[in-house]
PDB file of N, CA and C in Angstrom:
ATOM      1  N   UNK A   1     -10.896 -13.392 -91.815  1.00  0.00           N
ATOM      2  CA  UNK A   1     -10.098 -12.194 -91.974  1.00  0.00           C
ATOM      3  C   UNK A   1     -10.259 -11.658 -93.399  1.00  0.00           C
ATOM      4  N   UNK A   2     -10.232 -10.290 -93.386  1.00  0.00           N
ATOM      5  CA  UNK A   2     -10.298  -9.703 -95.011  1.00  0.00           C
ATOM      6  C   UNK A   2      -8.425  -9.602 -95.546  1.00  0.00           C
ATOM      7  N   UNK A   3      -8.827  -8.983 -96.605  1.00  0.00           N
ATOM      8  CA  UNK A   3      -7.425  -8.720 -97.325  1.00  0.00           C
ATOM      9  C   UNK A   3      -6.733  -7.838 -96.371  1.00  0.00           C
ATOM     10  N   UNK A   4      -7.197  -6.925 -96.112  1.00  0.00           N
ATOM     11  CA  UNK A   4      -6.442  -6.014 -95.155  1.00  0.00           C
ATOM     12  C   UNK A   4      -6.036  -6.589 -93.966  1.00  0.00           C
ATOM     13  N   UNK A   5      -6.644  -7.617 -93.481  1.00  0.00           N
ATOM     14  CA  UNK A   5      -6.471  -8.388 -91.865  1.00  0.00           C
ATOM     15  C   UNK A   5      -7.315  -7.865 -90.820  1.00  0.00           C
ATOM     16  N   UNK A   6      -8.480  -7.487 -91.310  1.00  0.00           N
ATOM     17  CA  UNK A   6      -9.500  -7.134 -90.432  1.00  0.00           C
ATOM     18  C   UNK A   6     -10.310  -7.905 -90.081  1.00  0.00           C
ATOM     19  N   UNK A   7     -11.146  -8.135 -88.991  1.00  0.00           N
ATOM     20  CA  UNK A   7     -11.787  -9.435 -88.882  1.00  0.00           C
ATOM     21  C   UNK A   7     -13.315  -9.143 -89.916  1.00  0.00           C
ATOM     22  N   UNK A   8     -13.593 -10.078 -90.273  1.00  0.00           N
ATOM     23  CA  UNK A   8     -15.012 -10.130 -90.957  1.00  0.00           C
ATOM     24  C   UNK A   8     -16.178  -9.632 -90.171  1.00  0.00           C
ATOM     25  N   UNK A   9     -16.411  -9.934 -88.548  1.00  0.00           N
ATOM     26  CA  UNK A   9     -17.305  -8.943 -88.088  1.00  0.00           C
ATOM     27  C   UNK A   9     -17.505  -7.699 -88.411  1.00  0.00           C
ATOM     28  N   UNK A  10     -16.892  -6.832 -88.854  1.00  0.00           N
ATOM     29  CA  UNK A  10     -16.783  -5.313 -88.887  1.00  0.00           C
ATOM     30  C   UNK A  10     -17.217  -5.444 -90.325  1.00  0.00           C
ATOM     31  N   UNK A  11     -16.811  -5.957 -91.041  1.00  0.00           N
ATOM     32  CA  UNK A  11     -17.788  -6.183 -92.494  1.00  0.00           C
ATOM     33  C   UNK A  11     -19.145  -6.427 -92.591  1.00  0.00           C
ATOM     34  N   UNK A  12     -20.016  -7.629 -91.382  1.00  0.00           N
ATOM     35  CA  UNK A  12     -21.104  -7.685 -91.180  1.00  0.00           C
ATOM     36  C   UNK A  12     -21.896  -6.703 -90.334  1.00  0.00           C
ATOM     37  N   UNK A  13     -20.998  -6.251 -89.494  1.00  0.00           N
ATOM     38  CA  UNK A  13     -21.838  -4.766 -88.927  1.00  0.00           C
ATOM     39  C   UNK A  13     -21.914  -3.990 -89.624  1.00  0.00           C
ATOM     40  N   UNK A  14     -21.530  -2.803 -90.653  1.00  0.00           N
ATOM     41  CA  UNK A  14     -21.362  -2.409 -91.735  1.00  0.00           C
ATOM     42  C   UNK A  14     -22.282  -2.593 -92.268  1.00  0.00           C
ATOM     43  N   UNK A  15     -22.792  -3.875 -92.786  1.00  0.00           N
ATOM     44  CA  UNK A  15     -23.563  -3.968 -93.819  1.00  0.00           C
ATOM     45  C   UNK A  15     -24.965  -3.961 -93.287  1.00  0.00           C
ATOM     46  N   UNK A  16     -24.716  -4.483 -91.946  1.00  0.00           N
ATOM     47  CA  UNK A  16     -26.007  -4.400 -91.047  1.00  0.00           C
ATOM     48  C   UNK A  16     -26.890  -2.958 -90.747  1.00  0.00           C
ATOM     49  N   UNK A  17     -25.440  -1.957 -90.078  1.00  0.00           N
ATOM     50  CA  UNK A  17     -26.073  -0.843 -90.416  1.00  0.00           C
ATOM     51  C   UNK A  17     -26.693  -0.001 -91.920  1.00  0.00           C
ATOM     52  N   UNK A  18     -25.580  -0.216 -92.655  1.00  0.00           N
ATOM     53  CA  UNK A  18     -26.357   0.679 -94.071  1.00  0.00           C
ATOM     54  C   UNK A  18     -27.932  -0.070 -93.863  1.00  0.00           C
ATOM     55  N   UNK A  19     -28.476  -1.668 -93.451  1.00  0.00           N
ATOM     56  CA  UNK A  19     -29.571  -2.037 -93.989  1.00  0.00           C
ATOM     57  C   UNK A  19     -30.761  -1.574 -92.917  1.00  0.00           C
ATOM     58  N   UNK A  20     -29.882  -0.894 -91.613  1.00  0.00           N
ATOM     59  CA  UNK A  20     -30.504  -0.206 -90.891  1.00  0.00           C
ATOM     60  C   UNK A  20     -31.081   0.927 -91.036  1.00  0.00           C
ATOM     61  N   UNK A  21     -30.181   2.112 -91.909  1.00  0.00           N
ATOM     62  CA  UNK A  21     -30.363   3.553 -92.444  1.00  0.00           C
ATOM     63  C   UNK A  21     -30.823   3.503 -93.218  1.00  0.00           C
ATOM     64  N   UNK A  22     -31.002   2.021 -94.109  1.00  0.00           N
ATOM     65  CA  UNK A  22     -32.275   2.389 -95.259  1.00  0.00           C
ATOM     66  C   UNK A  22     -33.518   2.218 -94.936  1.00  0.00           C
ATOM     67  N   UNK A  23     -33.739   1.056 -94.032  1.00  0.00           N
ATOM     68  CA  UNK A  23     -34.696   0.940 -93.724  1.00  0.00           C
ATOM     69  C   UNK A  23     -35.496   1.843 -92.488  1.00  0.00           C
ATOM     70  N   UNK A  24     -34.560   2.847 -92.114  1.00  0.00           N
ATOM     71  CA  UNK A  24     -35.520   4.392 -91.634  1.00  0.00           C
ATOM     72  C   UNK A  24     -35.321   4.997 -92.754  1.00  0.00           C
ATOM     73  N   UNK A  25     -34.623   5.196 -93.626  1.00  0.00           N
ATOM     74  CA  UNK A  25     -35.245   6.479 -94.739  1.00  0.00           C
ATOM     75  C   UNK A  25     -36.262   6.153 -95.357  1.00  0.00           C
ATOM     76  N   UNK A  26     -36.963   4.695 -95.462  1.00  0.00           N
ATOM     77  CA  UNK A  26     -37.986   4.006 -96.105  1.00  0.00           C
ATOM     78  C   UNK A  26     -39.188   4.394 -94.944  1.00  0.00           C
ATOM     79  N   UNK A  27     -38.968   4.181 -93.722  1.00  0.00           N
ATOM     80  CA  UNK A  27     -40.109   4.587 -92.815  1.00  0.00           C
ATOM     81  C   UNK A  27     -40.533   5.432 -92.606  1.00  0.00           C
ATOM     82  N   UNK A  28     -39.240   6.693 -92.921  1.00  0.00           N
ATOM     83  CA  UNK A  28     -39.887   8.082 -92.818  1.00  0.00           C
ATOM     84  C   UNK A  28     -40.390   8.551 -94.546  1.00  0.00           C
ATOM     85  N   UNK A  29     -40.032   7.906 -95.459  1.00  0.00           N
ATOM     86  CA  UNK A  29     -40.703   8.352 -96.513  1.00  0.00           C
ATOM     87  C   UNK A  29     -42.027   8.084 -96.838  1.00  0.00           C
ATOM     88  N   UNK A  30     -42.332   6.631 -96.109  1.00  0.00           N
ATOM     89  CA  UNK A  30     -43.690   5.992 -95.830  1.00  0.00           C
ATOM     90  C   UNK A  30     -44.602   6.615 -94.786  1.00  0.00           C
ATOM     91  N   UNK A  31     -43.880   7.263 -93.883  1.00  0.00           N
ATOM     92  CA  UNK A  31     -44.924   8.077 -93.203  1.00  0.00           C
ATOM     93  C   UNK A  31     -44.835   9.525 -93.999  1.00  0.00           C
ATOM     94  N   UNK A  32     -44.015  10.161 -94.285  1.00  0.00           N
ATOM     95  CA  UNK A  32     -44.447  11.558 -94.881  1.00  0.00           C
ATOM     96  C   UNK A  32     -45.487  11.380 -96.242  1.00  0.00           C
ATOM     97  N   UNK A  33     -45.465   9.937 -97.120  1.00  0.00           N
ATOM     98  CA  UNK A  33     -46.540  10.019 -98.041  1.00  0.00           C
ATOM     99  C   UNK A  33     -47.548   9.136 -97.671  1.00  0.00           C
ATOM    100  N   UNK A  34     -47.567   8.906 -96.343  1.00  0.00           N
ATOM    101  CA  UNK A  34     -49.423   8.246 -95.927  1.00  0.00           C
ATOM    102  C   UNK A  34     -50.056   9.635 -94.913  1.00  0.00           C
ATOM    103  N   UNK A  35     -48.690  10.521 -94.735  1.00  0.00           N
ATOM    104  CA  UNK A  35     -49.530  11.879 -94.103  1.00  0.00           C
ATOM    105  C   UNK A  35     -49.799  12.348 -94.952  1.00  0.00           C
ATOM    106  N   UNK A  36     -49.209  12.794 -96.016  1.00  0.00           N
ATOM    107  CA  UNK A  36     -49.642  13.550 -97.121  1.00  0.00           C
ATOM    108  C   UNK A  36     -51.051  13.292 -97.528  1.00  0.00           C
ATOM    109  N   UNK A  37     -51.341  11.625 -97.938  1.00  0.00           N
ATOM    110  CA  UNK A  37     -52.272  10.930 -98.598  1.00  0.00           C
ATOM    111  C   UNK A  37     -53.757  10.753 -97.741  1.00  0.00           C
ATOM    112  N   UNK A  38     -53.657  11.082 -96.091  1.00  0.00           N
ATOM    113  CA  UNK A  38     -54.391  11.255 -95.350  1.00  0.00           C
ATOM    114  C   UNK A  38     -54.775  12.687 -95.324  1.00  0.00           C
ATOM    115  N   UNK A  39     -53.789  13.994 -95.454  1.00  0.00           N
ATOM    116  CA  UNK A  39     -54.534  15.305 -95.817  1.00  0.00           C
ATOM    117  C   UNK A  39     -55.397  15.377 -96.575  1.00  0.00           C
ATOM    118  N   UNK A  40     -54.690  14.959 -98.019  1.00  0.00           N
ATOM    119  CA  UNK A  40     -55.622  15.146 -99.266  1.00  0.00           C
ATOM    120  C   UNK A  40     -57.228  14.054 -99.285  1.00  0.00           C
ATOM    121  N   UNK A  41     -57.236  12.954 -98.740  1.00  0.00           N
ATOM    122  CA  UNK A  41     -57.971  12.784 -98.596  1.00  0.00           C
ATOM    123  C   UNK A  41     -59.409  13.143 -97.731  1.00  0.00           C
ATOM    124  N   UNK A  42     -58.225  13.930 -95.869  1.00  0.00           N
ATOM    125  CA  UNK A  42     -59.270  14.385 -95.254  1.00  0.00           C
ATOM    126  C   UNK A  42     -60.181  15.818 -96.182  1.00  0.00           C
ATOM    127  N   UNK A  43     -59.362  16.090 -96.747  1.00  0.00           N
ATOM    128  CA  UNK A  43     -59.536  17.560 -97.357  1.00  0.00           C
ATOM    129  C   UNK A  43     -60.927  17.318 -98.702  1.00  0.00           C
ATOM    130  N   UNK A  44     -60.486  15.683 -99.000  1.00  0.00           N
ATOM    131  CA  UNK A  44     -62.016  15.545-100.371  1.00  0.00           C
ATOM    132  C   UNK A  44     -63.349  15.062 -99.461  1.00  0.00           C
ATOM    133  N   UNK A  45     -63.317  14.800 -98.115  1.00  0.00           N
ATOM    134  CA  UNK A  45     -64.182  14.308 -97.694  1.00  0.00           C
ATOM    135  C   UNK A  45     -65.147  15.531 -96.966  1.00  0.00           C
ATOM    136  N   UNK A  46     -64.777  16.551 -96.762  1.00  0.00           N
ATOM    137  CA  UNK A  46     -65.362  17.789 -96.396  1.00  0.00           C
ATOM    138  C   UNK A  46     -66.378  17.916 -97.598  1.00  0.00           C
TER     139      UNK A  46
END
C-alpha cells in the first residue's frame, strides 16, 4: 500500500506505461531519422 492507501499495482502500471510512451517516441524518432538518412543518401547515389 502507498501513503495514500492505494495499492502498489497502480504505481507499477504507471511506471510501466510512461516506459511504454517513451519507448514509441524513441521508435518514431528512429524511424523519421533513418527515413530522413535513407533520402539523403538515396539522393548522393544518383
Amino acid at each position: 500500500m502507498s501513503a495514500q492507501g492505494e495499492p502498489r499495482s497502480t504505481d507499477a502500471q504507471s511506471v510501466r506505461l510512461r516506459w511504454l510512451g517513451r519507448a514509441a517516441v524513441v521508435a518514431i524518432a528512429l524511424w523519421f531519422s533513418a527515413d530522413g538518412l535513407r533520402g539523403m543518401w538515396s539522393g548522393a547515389a544518383r
